[in-house]
Protein backbone atom coordinates (compact mmCIF):
# COMPACT_ATOMS: atom_id res chain seq x y z
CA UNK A 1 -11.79 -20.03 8.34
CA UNK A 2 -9.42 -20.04 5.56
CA UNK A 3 -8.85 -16.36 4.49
CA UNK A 4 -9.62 -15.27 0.59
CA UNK A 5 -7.02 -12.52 1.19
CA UNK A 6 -3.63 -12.06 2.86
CA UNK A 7 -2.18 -8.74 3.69
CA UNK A 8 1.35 -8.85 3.85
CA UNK A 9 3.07 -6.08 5.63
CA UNK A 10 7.00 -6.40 6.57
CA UNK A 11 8.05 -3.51 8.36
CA UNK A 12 11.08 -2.17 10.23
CA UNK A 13 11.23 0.79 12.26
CA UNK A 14 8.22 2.33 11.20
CA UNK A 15 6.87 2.62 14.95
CA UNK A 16 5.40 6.18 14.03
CA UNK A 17 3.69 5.04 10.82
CA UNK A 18 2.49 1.39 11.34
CA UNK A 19 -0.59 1.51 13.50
CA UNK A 20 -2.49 3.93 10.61
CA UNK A 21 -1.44 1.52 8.23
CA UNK A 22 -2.57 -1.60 10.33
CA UNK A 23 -6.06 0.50 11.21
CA UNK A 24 -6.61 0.93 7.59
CA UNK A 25 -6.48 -2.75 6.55
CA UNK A 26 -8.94 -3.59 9.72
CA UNK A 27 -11.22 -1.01 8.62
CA UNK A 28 -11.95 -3.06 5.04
CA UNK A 29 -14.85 -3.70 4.82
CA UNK A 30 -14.83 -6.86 3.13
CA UNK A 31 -17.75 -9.78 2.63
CA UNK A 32 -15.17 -12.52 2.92
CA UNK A 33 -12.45 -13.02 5.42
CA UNK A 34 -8.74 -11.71 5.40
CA UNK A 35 -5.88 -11.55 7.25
CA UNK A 36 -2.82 -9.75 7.75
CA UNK A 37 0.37 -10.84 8.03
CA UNK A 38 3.12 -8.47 9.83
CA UNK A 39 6.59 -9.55 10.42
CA UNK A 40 9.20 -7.12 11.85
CA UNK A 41 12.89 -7.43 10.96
CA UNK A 42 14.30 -6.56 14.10
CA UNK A 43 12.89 -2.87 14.53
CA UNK A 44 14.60 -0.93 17.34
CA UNK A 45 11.94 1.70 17.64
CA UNK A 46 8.97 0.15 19.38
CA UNK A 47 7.38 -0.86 16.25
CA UNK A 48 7.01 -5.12 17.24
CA UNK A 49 5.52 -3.79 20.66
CA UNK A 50 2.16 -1.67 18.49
CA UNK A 51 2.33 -4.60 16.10
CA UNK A 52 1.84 -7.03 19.24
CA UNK A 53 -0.62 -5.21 20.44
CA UNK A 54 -3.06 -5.02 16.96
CA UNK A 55 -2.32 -8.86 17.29
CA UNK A 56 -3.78 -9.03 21.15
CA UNK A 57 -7.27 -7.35 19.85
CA UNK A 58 -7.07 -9.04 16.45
CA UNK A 59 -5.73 -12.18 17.20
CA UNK A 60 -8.39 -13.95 14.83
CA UNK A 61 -7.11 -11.78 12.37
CA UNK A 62 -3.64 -10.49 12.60
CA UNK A 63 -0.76 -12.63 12.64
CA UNK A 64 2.87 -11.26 14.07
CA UNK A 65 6.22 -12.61 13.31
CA UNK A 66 9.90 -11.36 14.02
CA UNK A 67 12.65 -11.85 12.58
CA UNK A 68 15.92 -13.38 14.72
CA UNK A 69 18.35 -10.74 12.51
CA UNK A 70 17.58 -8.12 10.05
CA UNK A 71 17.44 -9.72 6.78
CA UNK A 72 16.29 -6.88 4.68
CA UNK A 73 12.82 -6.32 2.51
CA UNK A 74 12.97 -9.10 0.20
CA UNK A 75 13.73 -11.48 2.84
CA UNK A 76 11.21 -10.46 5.07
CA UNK A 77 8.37 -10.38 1.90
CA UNK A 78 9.90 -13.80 0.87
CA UNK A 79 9.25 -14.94 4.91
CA UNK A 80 5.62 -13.51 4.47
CA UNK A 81 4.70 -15.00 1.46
CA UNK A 82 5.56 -18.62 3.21
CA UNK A 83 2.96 -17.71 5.67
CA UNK A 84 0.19 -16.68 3.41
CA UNK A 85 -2.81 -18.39 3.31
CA UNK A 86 -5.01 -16.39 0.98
CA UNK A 87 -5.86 -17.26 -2.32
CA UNK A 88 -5.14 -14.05 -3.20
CA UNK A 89 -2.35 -11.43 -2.11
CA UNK A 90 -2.27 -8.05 -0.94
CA UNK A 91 0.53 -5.61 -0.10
CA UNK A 92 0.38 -3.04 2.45
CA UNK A 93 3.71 -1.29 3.54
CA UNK A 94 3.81 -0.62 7.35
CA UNK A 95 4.16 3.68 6.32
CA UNK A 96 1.13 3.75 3.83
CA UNK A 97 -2.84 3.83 4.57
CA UNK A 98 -5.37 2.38 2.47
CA UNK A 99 -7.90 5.38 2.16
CA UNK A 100 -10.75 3.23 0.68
CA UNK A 101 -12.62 1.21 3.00
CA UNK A 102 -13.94 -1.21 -0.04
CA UNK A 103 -9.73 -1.31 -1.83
CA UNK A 104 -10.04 -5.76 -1.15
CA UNK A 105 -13.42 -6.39 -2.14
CA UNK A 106 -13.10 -4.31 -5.12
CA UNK A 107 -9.68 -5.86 -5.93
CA UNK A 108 -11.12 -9.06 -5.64
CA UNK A 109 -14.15 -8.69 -7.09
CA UNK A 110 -12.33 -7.91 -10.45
CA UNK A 111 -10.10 -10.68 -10.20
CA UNK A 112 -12.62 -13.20 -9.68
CA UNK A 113 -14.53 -11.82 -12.69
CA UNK A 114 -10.96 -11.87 -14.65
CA UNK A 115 -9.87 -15.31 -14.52
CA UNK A 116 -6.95 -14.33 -16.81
């Protein structure tokens, strides 16, 4: 199923931060289907090993990428957005939380009342 949304998260050593963040975007509770795209830019701190394993119990869900060499932010969010499939995007960075469990279908709720 194509998703409405895609999450696109780049991270790089963020090992302590990134399963909250990753927890928080599979807690939406949304009435349409999303996914989340994570690609690591060659973290040295265990960070593509918790990604991996969101991946393993999302796998319908959650899509993983690494990067051969660290390319920086832009390059990573540039890599991302050739993998989106969403209609719409969505940014979460790999140290933040979404703290409401409604954020997408509120965010695209308005947008598909906004065509503009």
């Amino acid at each position: 199923m194509t998703p409405l949304v895609s999450i696109l998260m780049p991270t790089y050593n963020h090992a302590r931060f990134i399963a909250q963040a990753v927890e928080s975007a599979m807690a939406q509770q949304a009435q349409f289907p999303f996914e989340l795209l994570i690609s690591d830019d060659c973290s040295t701190d265990g960070t593509l090993k918790i990604a991996r394993e969101f991946e393993v119990r999302h796998p319908d869900r959650i899509r993983v990428f690494t990067q051969e060499k660290n390319g920086g932010l832009l390059k990573n969010y540039k890599f991302l957005l050739g993998h989106a499939t969403g209609k719409y995007l969505a940014i979460l960075e790999s140290d933040d939380v979404w703290t409401d469990a409604h954020k997408l279908e509120k965010q695209v709720a308005y947008l598909e009342a906004h065509d503009e």
